[in-house]
Protein backbone atom coordinates (compact mmCIF):
# COMPACT_ATOMS: atom_id res chain seq x y z
CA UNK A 1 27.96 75.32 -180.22
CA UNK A 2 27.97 71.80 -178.58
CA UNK A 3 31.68 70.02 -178.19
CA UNK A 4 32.25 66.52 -177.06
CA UNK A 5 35.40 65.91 -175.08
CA UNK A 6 36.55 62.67 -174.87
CA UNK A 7 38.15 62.03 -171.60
CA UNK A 8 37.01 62.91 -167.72
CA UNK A 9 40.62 63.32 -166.37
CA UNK A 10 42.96 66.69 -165.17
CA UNK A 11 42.49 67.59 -169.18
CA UNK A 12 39.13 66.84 -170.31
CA UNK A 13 37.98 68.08 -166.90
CA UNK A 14 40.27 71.91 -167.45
CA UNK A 15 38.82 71.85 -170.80
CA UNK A 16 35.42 71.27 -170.18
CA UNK A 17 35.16 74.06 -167.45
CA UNK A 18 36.67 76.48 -169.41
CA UNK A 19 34.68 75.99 -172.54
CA UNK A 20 31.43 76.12 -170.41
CA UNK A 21 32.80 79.32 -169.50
CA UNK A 22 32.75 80.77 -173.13
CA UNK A 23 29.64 79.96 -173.58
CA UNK A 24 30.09 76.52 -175.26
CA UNK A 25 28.04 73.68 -174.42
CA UNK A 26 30.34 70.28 -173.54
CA UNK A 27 29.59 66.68 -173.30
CA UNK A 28 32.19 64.64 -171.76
CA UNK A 29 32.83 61.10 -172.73
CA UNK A 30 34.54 58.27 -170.51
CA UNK A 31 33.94 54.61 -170.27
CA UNK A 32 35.81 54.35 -166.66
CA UNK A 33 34.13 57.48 -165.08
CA UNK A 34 35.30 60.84 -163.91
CA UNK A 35 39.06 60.32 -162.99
CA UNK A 36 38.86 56.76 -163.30
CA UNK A 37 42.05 56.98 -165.74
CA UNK A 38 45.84 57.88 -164.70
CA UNK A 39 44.76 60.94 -163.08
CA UNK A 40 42.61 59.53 -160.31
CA UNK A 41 45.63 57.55 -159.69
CA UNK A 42 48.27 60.61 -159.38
CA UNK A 43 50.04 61.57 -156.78
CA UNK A 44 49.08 64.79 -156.95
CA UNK A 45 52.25 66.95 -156.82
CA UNK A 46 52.15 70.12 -158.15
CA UNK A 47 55.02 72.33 -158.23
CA UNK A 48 56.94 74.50 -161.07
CA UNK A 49 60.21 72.68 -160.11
CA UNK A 50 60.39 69.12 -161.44
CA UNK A 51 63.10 68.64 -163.16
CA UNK A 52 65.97 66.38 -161.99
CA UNK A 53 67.97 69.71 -161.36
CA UNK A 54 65.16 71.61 -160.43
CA UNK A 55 64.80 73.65 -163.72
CA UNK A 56 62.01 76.02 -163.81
CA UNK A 57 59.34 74.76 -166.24
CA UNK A 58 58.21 76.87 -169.61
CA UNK A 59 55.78 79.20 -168.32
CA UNK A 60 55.39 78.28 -164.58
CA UNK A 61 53.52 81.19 -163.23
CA UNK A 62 50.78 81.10 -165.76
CA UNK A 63 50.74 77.67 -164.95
CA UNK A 64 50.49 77.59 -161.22
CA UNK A 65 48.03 80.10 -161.23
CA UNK A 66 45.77 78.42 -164.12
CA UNK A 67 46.01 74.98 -161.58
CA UNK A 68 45.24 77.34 -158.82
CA UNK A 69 42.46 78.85 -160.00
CA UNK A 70 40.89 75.69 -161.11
CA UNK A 71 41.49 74.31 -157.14
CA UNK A 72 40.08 76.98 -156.18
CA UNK A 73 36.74 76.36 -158.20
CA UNK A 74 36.57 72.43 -157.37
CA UNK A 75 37.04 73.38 -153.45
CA UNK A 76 33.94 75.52 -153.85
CA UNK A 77 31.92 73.33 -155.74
CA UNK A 78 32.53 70.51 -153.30
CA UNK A 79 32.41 72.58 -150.25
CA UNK A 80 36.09 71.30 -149.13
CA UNK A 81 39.56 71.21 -149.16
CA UNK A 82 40.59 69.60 -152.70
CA UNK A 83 44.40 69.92 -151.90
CA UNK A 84 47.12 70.83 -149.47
CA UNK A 85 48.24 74.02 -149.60
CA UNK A 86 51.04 73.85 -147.19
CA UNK A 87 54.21 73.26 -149.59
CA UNK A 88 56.53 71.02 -151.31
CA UNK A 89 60.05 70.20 -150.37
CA UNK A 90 62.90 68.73 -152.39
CA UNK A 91 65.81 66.56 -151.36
CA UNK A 92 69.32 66.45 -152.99
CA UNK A 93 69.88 62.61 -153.48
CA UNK A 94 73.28 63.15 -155.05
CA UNK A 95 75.95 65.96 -156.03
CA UNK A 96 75.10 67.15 -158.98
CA UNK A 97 71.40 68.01 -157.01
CA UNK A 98 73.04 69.62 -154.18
CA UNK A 99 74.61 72.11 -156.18
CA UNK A 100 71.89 72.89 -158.35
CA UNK A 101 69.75 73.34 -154.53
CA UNK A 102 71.76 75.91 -154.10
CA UNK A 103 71.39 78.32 -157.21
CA UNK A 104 69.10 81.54 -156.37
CA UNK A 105 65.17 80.87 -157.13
CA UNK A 106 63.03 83.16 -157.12
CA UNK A 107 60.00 81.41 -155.43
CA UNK A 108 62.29 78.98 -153.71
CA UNK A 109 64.87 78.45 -150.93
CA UNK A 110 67.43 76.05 -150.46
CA UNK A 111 67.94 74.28 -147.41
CA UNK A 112 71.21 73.17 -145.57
CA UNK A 113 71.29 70.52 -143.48
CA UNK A 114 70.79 72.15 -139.92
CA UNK A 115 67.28 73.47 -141.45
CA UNK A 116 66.51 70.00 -142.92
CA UNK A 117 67.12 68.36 -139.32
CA UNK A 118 65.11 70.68 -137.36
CA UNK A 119 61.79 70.37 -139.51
CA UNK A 120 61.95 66.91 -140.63
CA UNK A 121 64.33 64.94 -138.01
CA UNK A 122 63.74 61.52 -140.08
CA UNK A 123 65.34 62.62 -143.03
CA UNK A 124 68.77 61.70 -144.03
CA UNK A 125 69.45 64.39 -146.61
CA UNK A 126 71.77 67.27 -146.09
CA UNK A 127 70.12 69.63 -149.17
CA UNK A 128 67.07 70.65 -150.19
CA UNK A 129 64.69 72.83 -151.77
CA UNK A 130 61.96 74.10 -149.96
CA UNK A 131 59.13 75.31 -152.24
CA UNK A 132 56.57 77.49 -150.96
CA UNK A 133 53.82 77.79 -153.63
CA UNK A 134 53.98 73.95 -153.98
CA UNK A 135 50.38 72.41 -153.34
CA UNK A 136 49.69 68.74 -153.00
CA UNK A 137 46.29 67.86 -154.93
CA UNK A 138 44.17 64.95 -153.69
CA UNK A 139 43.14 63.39 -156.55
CA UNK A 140 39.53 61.86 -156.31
CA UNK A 141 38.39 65.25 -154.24
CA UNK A 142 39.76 67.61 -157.22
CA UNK A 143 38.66 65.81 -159.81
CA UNK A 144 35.22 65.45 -158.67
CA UNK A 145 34.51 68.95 -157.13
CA UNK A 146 35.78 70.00 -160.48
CA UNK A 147 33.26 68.01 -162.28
CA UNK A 148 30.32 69.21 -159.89
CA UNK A 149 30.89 72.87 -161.45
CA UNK A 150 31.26 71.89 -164.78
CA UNK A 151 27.61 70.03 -164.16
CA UNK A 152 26.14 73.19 -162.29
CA UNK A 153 27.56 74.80 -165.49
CA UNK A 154 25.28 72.60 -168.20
CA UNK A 155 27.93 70.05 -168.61
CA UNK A 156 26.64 66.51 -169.97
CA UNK A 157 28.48 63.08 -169.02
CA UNK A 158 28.40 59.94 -170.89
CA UNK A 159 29.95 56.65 -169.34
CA UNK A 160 30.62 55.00 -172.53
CA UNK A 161 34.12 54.21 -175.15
CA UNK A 162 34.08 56.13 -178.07
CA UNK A 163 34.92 53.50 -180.90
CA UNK A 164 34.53 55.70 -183.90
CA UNK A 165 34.96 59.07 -184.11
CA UNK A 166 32.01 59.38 -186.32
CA UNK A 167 29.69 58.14 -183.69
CA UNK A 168 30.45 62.59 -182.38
CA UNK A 169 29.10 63.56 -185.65
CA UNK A 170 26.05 65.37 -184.48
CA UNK A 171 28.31 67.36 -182.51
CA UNK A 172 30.14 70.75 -183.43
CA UNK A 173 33.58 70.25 -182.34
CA UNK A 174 35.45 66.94 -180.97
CA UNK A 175 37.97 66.90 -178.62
CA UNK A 176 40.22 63.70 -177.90
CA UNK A 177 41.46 64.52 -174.23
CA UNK A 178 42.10 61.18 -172.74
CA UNK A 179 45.25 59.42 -172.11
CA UNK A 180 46.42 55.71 -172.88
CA UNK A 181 42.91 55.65 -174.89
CA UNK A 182 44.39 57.08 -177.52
CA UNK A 183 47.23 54.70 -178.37
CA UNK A 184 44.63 53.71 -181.45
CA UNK A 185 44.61 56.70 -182.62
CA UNK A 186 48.38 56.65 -183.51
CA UNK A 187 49.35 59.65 -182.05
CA UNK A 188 52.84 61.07 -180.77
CA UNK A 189 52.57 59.37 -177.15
CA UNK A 190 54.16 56.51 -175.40
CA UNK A 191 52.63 55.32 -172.54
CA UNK A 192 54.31 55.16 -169.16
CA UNK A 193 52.81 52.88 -166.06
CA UNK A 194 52.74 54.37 -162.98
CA UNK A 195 52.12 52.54 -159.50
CA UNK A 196 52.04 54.40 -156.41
CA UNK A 197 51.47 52.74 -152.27
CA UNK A 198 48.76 53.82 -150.38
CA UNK A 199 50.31 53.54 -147.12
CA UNK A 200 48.74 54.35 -143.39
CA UNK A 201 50.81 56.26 -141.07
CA UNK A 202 51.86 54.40 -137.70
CA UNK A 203 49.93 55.50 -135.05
CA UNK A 204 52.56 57.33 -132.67
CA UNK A 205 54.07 59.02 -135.64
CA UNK A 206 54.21 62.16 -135.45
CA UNK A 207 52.30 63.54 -139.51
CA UNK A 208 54.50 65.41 -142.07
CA UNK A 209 53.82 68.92 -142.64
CA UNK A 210 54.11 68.32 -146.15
CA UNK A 211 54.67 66.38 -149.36
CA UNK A 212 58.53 65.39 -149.61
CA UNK A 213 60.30 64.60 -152.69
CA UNK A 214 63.75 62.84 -152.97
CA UNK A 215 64.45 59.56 -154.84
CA UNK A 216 60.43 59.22 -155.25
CA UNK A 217 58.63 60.57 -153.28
CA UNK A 218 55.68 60.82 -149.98
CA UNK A 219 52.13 62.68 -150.78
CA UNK A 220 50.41 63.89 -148.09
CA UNK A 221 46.33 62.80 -148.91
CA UNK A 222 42.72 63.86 -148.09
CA UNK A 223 42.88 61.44 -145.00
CA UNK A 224 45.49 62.80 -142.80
CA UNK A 225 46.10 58.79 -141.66
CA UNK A 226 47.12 57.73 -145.11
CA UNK A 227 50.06 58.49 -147.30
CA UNK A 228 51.08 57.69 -151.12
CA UNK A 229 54.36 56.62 -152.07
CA UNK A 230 55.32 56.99 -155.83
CA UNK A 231 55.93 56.55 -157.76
CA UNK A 232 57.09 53.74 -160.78
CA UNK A 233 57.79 54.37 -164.22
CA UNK A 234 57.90 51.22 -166.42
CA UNK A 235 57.13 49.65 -169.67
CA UNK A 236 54.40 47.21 -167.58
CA UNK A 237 52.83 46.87 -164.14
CA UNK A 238 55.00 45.20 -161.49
CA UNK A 239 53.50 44.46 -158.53
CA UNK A 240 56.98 43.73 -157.14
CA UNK A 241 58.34 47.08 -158.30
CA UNK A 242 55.23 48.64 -156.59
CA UNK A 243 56.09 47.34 -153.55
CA UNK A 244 59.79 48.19 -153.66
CA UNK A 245 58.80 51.66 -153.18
CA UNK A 246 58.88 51.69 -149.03
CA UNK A 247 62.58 50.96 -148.94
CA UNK A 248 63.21 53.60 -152.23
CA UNK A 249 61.33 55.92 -150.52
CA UNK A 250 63.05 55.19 -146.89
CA UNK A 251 66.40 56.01 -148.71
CA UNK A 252 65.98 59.62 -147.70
CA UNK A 253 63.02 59.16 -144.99
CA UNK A 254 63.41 55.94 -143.08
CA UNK A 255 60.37 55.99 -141.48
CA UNK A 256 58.44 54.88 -145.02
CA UNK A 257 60.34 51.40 -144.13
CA UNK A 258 57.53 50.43 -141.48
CA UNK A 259 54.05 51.70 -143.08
CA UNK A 260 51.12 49.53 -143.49
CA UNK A 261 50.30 49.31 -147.16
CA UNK A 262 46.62 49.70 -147.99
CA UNK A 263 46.51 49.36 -151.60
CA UNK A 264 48.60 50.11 -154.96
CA UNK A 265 47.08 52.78 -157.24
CA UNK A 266 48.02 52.46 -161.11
CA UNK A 267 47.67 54.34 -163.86
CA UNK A 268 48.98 54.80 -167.48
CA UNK A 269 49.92 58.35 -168.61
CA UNK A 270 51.07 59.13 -171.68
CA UNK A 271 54.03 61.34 -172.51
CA UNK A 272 54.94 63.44 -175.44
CA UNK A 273 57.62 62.00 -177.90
CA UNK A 274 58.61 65.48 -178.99
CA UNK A 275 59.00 66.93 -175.19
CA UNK A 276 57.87 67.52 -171.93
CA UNK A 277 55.11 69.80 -172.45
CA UNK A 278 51.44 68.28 -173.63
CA UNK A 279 49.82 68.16 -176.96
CA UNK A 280 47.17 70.34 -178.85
CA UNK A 281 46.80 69.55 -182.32
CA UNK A 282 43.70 69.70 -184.78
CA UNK A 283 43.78 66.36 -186.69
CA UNK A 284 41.01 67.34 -188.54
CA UNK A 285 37.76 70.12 -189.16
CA UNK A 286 36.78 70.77 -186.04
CA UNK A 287 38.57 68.12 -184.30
CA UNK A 288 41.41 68.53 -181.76
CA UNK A 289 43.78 66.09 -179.44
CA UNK A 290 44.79 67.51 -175.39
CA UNK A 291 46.67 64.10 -174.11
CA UNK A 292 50.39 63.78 -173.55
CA UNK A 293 50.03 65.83 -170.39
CA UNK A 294 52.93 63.24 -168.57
CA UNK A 295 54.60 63.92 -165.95
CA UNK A 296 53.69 67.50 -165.85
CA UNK A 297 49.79 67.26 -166.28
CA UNK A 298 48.97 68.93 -163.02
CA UNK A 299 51.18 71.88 -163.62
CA UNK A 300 49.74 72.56 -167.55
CA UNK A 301 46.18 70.85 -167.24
CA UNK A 302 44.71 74.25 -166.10
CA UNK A 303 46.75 76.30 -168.72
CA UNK A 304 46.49 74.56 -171.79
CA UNK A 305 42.86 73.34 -170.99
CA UNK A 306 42.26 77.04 -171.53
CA UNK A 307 43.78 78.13 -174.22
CA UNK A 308 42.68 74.90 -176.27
CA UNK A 309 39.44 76.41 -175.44
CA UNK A 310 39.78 79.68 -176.42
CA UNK A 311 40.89 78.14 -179.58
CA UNK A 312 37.93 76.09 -180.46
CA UNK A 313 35.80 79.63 -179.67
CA UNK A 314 37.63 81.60 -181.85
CA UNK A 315 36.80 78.89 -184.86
CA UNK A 316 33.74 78.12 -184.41
């Protein structure tokens, strides 16, 4: 059986790896390259906790350790560290938050203010949520050790826009796994533009031990002298918005106020009208849609990425 996927980002790539792994041949399809799409431009946060009130997401331990597992894979394919293993934390940015900091988790611990001041000094927050298990992915070094063992696995890719879906004929399954591509196809989605700051860290500043979250948030990268801050959500890009994001960030963590920006990474995502979680539907014989991943694509990407492919094994 031979399936195209259409679509090299966090869901085309999930999917492609773990239909290889049944036994199902996969050519990928994307005009803009591997990651060249919204998910090379994420920040990479990945944490079962995003909520505004820190809500535990459906399913979050199948889906940490589906995302895990698939780190773990790209990190051996590319011989290197794909992502930061070393935690998340949340800040309280109002009252409502610092109550809900302080509810009992069961993977995660809140934080008063005497803890908050004696790890990160800079901050301004009093509450927090310190989350262990969180993991900060760098983007370009996931996606592409992650696409190195889906090639040592058989895996095919064409650099080239699907127009028509009948140009996939030959194939025995299609699936449409990309994101604001897919606005033509009149799907369930609205798109949401993203911009994030590439920033370099001052040079007698002492590095974060992790990513931070509060009223947008830092993400620790691949280069330990650069930083993103993100991130935007609006109906267009704005370069101005974009670079609003140093003093939005400094709200909580002052520091952001000074860095050098390097460059602004964008990206447009596209988010489920009917909820948070993504989208697997057949629209057709043998043909299937994985987009509205949103917000919470790093979190489900590995998850749903496999059991869309277990799916398309069990009918064929």
């Amino acid at each position: 059986m031979m399936v195209a996927v259409v679509g090299a980002g966090y869901g085309g790539l999930s999917l492609c790896w773990h239909l290889l792994q049944l036994g199902i041949g996969v050519t990928l399809f994307d005009a803009v390259g591997v990651g060249g799409g919204a998910s090379g431009a994420s920040t990479g946060l990945l944490h079962p906790y995003p909520a505004k009130l820190a809500r535990r997401s459906p399913r979050a331990d199948e889906a940490m350790e589906a995302a895990g597992e698939l780190i773990a894979i790209a990190e051996h394919a590319l011989g290197g560290p794909v992502a930061s293993h070393s935690g998340i934390v949340r800040f309280a940015m109002n009252e409502e938050q610092t109550k809900a900091f302080q509810e009992p988790f069961s993977d995660a611990a809140s934080l008063d203010e005497e803890a908050i001041r004696k790890r990160f000094p800079d901050v301004t927050a009093t509450a927090g949520l310190w989350i262990p298990r969180g993991k900060t992915i760098f983007a370009g070094p996931y996606l592409k050790g992650l696409w190195l063992a889906c090639e040592q696995r058989g895996a095919i890719f064409q650099g080239r826009r699907i127009e028509n879906l009948e140009e996939l004929n030959d194939f025995d399954g299609i699936v449409l796994a990309s994101g604001a591509d897919l606005e033509r196809f009149h799907l369930p989605v609205n798109p949401r533009y993203g911009q994030a700051l590439l920033c370099r860290w001052p040079n007698e500043m002492e590095k974060l031990p992790c990513s931070l979250i509060g009223y947008g948030h830092l993400s620790l990268t691949e280069d330990p002298d650069l930083c993103l801050l993100g991130s935007t959500y609006e109906n267009e890009f704005d370069l101005k918005r974009a670079l609003s994001l140093r003093d939005q960030i400094g709200s909580f963590y002052p520091p952001a106020r000074t860095f050098e920006i390097i460059d602004v990474k964008r990206g447009i995502r596209m988010a489920s009208k009917q909820g948070v979680l993504p989208i697997i539907q057949q629209i057709g014989p043998s043909r299937w849609v994985f987009t509205g991943l949103g917000s919470r694509g790093l979190l489900y990407h590995g998850l749903y990425g496999k059991e869309l492919a277990q799916i398309i094994a069990q009918r064929s």
